[in-house]
N, C-alpha and C. Protein backbone atom coordinates (compact mmCIF):
# COMPACT_ATOMS: atom_id res chain seq x y z
N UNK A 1 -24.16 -94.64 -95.28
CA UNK A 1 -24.62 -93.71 -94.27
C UNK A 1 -24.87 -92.38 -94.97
N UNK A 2 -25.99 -92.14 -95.03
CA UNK A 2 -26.09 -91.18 -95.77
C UNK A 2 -26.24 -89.75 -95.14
N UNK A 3 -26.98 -89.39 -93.87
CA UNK A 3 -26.90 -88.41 -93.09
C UNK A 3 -26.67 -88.88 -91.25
N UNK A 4 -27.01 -88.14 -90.30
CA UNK A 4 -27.03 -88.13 -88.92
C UNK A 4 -27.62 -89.34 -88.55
N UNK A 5 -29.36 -89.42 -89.29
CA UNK A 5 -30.11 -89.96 -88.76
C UNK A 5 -30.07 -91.47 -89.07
N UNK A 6 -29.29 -91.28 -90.10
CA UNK A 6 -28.93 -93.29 -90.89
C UNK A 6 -27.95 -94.05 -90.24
N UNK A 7 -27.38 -93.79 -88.66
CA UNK A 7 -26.72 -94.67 -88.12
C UNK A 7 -27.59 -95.75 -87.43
N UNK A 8 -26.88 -97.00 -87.97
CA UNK A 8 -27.60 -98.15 -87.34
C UNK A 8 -26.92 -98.53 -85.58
N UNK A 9 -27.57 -97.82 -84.65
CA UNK A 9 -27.02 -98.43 -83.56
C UNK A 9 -27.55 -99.68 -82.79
N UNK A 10 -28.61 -100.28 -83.54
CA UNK A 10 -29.18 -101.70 -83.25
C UNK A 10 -27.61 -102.77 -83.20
N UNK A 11 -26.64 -102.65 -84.34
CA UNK A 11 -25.58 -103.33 -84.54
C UNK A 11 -24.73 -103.33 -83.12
N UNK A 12 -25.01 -102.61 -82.24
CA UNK A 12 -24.42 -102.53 -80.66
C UNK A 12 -22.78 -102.31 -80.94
N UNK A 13 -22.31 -102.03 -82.31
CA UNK A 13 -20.48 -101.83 -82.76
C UNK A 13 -20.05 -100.31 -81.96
N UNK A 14 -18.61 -100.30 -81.47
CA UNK A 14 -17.91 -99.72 -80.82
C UNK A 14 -18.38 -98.11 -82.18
N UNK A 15 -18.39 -96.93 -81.51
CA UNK A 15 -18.39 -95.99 -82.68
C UNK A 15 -17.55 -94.64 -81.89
N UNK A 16 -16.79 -94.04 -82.86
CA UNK A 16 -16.33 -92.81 -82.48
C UNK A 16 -15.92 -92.13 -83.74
N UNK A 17 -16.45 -90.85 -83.31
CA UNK A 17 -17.04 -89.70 -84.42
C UNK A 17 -15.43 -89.17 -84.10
N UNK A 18 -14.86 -88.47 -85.19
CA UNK A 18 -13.28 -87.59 -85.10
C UNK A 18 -13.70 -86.35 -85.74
N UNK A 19 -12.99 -85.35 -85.19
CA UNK A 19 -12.96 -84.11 -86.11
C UNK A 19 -11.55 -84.51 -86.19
N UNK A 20 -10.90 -84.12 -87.74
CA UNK A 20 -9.85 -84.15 -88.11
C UNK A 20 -9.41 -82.62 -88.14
N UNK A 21 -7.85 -82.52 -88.20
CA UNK A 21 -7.20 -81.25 -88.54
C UNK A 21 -7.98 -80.18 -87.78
N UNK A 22 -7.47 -80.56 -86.39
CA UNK A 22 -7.74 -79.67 -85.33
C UNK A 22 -7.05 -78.20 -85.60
N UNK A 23 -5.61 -78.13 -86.02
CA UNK A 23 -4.88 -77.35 -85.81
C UNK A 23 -5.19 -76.35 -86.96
N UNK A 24 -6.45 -76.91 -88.25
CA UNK A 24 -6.42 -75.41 -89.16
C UNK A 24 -8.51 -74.63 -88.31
N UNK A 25 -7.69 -74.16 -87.57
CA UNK A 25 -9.20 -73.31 -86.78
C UNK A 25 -9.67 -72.71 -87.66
N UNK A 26 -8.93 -71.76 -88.98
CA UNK A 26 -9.51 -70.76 -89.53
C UNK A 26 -10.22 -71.60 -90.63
N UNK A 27 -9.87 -72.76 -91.00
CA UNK A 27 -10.94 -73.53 -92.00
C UNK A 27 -11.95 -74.19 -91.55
N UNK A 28 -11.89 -74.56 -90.26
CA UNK A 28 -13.19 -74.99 -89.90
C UNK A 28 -14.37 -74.80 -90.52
N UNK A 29 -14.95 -75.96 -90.98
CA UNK A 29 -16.05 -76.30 -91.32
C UNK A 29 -17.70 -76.85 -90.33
N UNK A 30 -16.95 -77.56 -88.89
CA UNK A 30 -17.73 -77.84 -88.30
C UNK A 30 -17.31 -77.33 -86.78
N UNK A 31 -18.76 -77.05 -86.07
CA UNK A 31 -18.13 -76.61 -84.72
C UNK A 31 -18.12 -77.66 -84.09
N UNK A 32 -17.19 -77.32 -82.66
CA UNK A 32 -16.90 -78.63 -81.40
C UNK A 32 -18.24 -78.92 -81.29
N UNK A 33 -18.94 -77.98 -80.96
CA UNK A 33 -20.31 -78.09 -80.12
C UNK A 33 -21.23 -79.21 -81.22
N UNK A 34 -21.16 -78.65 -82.84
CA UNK A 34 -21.97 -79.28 -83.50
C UNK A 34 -21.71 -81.14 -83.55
N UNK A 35 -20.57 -81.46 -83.66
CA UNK A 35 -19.56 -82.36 -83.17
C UNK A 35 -20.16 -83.01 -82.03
N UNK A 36 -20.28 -82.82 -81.03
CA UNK A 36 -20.56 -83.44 -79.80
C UNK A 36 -21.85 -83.60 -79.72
N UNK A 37 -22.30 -82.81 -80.33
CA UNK A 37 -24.36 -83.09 -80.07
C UNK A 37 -24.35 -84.29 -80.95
N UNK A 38 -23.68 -84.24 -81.98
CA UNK A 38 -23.67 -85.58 -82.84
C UNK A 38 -23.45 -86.56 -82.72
N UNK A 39 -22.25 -86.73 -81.72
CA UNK A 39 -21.76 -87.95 -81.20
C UNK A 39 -22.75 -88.15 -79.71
N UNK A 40 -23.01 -87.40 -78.94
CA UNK A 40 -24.32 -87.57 -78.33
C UNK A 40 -25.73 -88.14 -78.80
N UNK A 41 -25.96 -87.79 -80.02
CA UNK A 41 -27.25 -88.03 -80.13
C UNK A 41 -27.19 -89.10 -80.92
N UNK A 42 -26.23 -89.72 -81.14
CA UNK A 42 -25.80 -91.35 -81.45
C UNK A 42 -24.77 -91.97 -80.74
N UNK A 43 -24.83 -91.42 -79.56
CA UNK A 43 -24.35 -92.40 -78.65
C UNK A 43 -22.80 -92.92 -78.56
N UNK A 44 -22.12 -92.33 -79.08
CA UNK A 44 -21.34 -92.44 -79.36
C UNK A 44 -19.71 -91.50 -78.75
N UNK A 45 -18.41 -91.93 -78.78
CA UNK A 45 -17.46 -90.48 -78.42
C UNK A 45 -17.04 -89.63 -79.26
N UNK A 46 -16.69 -89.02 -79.13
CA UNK A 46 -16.52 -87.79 -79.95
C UNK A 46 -15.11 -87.27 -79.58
N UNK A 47 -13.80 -86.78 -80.57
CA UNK A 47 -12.28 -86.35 -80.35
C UNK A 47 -12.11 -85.58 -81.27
N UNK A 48 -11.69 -84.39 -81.31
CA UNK A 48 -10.85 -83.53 -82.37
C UNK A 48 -9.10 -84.10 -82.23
N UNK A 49 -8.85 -83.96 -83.67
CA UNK A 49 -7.79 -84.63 -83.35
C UNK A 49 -6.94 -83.51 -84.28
N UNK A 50 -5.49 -83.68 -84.54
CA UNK A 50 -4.61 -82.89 -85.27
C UNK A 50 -3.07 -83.79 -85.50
N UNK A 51 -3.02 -84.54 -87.07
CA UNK A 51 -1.99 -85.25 -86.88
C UNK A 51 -0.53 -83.92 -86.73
N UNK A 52 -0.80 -82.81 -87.35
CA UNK A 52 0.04 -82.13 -87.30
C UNK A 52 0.64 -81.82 -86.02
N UNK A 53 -0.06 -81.77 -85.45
CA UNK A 53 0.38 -81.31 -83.83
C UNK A 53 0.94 -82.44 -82.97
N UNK A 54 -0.11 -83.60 -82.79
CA UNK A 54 -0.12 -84.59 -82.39
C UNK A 54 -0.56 -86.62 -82.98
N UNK A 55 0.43 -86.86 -83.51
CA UNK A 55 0.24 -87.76 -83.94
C UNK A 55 0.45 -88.54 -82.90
N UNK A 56 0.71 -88.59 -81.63
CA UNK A 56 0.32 -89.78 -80.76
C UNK A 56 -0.90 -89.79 -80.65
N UNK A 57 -2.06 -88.67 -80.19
CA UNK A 57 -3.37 -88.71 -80.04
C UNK A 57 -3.53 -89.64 -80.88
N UNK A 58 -3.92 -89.29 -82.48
CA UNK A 58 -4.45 -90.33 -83.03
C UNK A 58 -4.18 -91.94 -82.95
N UNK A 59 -2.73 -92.19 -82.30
CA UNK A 59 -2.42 -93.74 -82.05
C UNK A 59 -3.38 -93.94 -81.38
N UNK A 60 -3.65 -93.08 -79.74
CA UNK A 60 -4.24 -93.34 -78.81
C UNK A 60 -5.47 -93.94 -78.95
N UNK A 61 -6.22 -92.82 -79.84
CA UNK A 61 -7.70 -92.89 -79.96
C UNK A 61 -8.19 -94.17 -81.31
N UNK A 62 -6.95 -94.73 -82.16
CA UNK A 62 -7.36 -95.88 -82.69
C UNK A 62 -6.86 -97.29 -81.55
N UNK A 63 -5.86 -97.49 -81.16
CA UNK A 63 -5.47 -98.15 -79.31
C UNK A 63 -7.14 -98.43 -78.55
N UNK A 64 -7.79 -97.05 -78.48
CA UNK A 64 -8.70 -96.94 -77.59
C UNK A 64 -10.18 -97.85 -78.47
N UNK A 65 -10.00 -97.51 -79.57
CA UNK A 65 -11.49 -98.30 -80.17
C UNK A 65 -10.93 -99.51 -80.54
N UNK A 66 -9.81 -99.98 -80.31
CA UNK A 66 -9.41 -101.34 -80.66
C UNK A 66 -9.79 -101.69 -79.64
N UNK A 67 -9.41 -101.50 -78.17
CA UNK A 67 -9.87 -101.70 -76.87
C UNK A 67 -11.44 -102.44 -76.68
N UNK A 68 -12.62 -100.93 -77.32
CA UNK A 68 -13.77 -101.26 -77.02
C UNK A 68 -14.25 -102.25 -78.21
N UNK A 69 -13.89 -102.64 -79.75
CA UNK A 69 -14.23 -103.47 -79.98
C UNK A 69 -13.74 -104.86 -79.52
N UNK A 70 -12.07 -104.91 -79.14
CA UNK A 70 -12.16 -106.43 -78.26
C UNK A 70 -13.02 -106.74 -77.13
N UNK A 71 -13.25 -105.76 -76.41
CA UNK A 71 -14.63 -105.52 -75.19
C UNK A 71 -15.56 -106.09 -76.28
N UNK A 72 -16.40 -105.33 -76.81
CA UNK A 72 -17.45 -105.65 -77.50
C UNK A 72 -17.94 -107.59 -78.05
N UNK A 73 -16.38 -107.32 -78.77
CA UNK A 73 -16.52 -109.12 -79.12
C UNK A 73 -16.51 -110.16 -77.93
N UNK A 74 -15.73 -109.82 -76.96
CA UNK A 74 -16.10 -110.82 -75.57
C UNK A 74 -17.14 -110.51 -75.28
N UNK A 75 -17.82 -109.26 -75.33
CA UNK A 75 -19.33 -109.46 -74.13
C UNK A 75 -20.02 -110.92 -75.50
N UNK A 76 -20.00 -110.40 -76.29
CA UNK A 76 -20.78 -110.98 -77.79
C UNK A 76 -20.89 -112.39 -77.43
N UNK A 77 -19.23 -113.15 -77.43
CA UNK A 77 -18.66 -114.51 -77.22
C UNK A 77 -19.56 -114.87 -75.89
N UNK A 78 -19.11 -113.91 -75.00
CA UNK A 78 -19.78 -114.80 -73.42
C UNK A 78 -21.77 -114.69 -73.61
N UNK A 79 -22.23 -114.02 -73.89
CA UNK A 79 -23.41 -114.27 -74.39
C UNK A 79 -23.94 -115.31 -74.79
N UNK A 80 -23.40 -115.58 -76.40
CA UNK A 80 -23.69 -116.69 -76.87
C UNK A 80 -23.62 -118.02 -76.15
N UNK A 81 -22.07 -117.99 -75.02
CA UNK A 81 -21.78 -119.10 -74.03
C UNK A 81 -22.59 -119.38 -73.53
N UNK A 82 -23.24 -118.20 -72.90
CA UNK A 82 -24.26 -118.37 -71.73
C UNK A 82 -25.87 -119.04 -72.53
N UNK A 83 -25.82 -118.36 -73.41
CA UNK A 83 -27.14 -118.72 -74.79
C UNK A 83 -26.92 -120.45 -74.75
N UNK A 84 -26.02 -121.04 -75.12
CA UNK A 84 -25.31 -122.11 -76.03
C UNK A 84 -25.82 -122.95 -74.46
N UNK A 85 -25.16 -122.82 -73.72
CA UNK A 85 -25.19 -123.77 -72.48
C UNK A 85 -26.84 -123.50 -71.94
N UNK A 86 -27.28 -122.80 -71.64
CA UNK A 86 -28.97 -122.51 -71.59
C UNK A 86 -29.55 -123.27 -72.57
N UNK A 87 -29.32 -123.36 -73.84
CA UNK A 87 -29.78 -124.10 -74.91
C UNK A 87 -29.42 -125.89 -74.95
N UNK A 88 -28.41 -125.81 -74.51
CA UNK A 88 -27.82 -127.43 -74.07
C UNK A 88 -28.94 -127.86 -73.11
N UNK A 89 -29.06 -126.95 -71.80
CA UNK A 89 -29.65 -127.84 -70.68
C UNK A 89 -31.01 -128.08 -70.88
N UNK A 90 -31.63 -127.15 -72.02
CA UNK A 90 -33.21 -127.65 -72.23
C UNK A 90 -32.89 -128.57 -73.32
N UNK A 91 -32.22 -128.82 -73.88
CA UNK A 91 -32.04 -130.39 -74.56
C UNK A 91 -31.79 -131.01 -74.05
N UNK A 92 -30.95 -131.31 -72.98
CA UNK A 92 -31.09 -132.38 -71.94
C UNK A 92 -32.17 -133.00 -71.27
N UNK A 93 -33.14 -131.68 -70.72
CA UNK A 93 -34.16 -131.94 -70.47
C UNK A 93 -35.18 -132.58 -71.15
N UNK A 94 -35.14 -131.91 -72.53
CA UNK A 94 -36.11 -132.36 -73.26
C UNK A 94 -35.95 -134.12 -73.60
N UNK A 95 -34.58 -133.98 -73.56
CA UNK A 95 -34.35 -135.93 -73.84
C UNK A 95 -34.26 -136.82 -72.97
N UNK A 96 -34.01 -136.43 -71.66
CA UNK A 96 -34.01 -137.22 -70.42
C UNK A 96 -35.00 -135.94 -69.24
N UNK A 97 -35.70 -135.66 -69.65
CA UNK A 97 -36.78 -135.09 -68.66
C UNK A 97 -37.92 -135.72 -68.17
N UNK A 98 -39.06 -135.43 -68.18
CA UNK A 98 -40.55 -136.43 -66.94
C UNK A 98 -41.17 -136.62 -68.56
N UNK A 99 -40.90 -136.85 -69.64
CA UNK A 99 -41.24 -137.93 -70.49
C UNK A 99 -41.55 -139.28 -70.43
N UNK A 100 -40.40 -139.54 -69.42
CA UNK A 100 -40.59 -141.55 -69.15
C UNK A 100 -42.07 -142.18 -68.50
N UNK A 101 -42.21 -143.28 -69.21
CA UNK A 101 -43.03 -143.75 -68.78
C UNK A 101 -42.78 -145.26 -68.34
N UNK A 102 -43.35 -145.72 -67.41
CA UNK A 102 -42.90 -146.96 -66.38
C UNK A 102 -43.29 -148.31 -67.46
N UNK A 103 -42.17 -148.90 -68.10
CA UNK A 103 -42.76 -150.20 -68.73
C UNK A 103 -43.38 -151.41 -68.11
C-alpha cells in the first residue's frame, strides 16, 4: 500500500484505520479531521486510540474487527451456498430437463 489512493476495496475485507498514541497531542503528526476524511474516503472506520490511557479500547476495537470479519466470512460462505445450490439445480436440469426424446 503505498499511498491513500492504493487501497484495494474491490477485496470487500473488514478495514479500520487507528490513530495511535492519542494521549501525546503535542506530537501529533496527523489531524482527527485528516484521519476521518481518510477513513471516509475509503470507506472504512476510523478510532484514535491511546494504550497509555486506555488499553481496554484497543481490546475493544480489535473484539470489534474480529466481529466484522466473522460477519464478513459468513455473508462470503452463505453466498457461495446460495451460488453452489443455484449451480446444482441447473445441472439437474441440464441432465434430466426437456432433452428427452420419446423412443
Amino acid at each position: 500500500m503505498s499511498g491513500p489512493g492504493a487501497w484495494d476495496r474491490e477485496a470487500e475485507v473488514p478495514i479500520c484505520l487507528v490513530g495511535n498514541k492519542q494521549d501525546l497531542c503535542h506530537a501529533r503528526q496527523v489531524c482527527e479531521e485528516e484521519g476521518r476524511a481518510l477513513a471516509q474516503e475509503n470507506k472504512c472506520h476510523f478510532q484514535e486510540v491511546s494504550a497509555a490511557e486506555n488499553y481496554q479500547e484497543i481490546a475493544n476495537l480489535f473484539t470489534k474487527l474480529i466481529r466484522q470479519v466473522m460477519e464478513h466470512l459468513k455473508l462470503r460462505a452463505d453466498r457461495r451456498r446460495y451460488s453452489g445450490s443455484k449451480s446444482m439445480a441447473k445441472l439437474i436440469n441440464n441432465v434430466f430437463g426437456k432433452r428427452r426424446k420419446s423412443v
